[in-house]
C-alpha atoms as a PDB file:
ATOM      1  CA  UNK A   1      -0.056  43.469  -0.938  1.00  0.00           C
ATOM      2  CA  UNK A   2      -2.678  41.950  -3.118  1.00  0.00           C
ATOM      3  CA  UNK A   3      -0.220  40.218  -5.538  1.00  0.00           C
ATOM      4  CA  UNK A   4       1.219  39.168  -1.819  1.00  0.00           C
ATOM      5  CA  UNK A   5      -1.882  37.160  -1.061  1.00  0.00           C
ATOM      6  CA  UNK A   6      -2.339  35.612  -4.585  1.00  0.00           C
ATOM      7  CA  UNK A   7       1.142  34.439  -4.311  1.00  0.00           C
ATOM      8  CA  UNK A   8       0.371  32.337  -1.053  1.00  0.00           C
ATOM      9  CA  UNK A   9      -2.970  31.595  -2.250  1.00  0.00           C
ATOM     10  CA  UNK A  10      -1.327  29.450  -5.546  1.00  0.00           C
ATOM     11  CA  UNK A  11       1.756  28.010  -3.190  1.00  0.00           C
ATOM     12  CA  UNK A  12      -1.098  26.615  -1.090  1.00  0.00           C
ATOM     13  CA  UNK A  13      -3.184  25.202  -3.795  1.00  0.00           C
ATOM     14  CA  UNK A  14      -0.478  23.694  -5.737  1.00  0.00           C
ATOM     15  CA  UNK A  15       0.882  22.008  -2.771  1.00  0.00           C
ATOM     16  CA  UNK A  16      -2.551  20.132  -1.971  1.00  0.00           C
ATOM     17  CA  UNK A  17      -3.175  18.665  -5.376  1.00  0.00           C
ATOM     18  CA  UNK A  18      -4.241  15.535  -5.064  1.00  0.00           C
ATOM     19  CA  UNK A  19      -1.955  12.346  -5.231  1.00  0.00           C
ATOM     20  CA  UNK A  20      -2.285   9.628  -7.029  1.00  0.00           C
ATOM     21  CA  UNK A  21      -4.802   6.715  -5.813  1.00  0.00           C
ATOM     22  CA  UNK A  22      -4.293   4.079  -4.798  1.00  0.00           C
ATOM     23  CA  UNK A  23      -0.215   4.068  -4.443  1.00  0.00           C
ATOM     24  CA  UNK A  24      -1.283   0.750  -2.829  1.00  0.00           C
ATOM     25  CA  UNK A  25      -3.235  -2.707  -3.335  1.00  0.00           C
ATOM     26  CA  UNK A  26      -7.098  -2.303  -1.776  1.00  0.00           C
ATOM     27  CA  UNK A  27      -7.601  -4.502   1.058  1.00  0.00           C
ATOM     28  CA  UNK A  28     -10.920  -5.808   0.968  1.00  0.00           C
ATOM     29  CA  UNK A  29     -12.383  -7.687   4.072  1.00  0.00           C
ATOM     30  CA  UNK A  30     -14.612 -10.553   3.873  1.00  0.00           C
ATOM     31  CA  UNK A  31     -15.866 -12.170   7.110  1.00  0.00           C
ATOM     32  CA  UNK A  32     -16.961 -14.985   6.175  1.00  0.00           C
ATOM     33  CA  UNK A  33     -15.197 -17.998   4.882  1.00  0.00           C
ATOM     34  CA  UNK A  34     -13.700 -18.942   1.022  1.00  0.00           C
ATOM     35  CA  UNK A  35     -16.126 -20.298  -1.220  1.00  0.00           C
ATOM     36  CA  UNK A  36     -18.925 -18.861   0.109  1.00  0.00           C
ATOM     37  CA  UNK A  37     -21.614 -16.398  -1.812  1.00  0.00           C
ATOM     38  CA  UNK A  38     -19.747 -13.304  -0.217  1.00  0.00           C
ATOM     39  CA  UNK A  39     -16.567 -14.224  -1.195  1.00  0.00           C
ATOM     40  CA  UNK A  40     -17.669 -15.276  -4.589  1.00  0.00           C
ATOM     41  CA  UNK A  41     -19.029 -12.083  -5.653  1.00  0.00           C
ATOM     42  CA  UNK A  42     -16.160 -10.212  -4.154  1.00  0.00           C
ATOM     43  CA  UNK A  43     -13.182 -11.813  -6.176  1.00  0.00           C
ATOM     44  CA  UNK A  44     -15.754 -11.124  -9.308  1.00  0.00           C
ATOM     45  CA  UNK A  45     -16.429  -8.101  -8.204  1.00  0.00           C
ATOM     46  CA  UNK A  46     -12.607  -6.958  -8.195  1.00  0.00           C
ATOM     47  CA  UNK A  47     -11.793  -8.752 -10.604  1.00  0.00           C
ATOM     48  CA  UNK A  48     -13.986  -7.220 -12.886  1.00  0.00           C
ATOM     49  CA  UNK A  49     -12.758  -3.281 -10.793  1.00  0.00           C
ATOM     50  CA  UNK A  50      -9.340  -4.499 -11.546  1.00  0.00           C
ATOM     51  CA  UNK A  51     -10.148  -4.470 -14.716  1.00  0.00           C
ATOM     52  CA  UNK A  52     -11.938  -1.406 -15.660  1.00  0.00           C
ATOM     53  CA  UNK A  53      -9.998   0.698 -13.311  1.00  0.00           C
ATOM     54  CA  UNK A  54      -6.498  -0.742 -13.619  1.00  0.00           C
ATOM     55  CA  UNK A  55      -5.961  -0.788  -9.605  1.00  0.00           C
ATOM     56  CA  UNK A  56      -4.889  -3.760  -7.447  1.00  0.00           C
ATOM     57  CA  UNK A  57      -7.239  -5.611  -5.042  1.00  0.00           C
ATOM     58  CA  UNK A  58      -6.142  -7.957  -2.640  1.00  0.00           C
ATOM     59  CA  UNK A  59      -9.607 -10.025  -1.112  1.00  0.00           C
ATOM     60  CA  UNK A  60      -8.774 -11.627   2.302  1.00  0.00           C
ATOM     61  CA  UNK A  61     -11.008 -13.748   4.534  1.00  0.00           C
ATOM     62  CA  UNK A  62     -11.198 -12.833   8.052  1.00  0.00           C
ATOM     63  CA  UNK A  63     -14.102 -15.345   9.207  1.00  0.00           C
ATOM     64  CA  UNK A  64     -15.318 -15.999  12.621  1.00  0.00           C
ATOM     65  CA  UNK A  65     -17.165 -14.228  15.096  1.00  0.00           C
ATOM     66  CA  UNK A  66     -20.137 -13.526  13.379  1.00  0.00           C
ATOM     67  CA  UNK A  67     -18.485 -11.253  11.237  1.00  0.00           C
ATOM     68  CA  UNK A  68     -16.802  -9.375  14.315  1.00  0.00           C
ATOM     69  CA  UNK A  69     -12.967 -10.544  13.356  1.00  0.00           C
ATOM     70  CA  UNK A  70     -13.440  -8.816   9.773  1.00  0.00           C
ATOM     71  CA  UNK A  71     -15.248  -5.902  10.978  1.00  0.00           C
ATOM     72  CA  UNK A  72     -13.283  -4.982  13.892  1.00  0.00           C
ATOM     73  CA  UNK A  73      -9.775  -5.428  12.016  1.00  0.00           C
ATOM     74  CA  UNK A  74     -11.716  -2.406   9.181  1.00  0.00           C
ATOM     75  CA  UNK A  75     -12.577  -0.325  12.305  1.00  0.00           C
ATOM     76  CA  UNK A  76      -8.842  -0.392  13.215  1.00  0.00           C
ATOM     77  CA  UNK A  77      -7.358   0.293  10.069  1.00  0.00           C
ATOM     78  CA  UNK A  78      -6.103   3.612   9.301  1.00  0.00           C
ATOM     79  CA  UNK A  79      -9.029   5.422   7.603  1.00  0.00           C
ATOM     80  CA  UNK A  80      -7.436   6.171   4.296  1.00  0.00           C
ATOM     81  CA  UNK A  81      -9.110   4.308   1.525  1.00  0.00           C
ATOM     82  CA  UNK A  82      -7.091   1.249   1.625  1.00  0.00           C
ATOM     83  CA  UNK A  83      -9.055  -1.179   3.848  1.00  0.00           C
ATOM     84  CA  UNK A  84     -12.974  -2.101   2.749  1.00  0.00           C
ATOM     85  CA  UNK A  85     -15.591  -4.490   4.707  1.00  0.00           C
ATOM     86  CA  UNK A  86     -17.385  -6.484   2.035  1.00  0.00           C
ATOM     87  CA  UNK A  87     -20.992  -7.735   4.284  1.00  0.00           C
ATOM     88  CA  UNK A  88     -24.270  -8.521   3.685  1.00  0.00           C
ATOM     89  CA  UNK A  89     -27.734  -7.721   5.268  1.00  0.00           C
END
């Protein structure tokens, strides 16, 4: 019975190891428009991520609103890591 349990216990944690990230470019939200002090620092900011970490980011401008176009299309986005607000206060 006890080499039973063991037996599930490994088939469960070798089936949730975890997969490689990101499998995808990063979205990252900017709600304001190009050229602009937020945008600016974003494309150096990835640019210098892309980089260091090797991974793909993909900077898109969502202005208007306020800010509320950008935000609300990151609030709608599935929540797995792909889609980032870049604001400031």
């Amino acid at each position: 019975m006890r080499q039973l349990i063991c037996l599930v216990f490994l088939l469960f944690v070798a089936s949730s190891e975890a997969q490689d990230y990101p499998s995808r470019p990063i979205r990252i939200l900017v709600p304001f428009a190009p050229g602009g002090a937020v945008d600016t620092s974003t494309r150096i900011l990835t640019q210098k991520m892309s980089e260091r970490l090797g991974w793909n980011f993909v900077v898109e401008n969502r202005p208007g609103g306020n800010g509320f176009i950008a935000t609300t299309a990151v609030q709608k986005s599935a929540p797995d890591g792909y889609t980032l607000l870049m604001a400031h206060t």
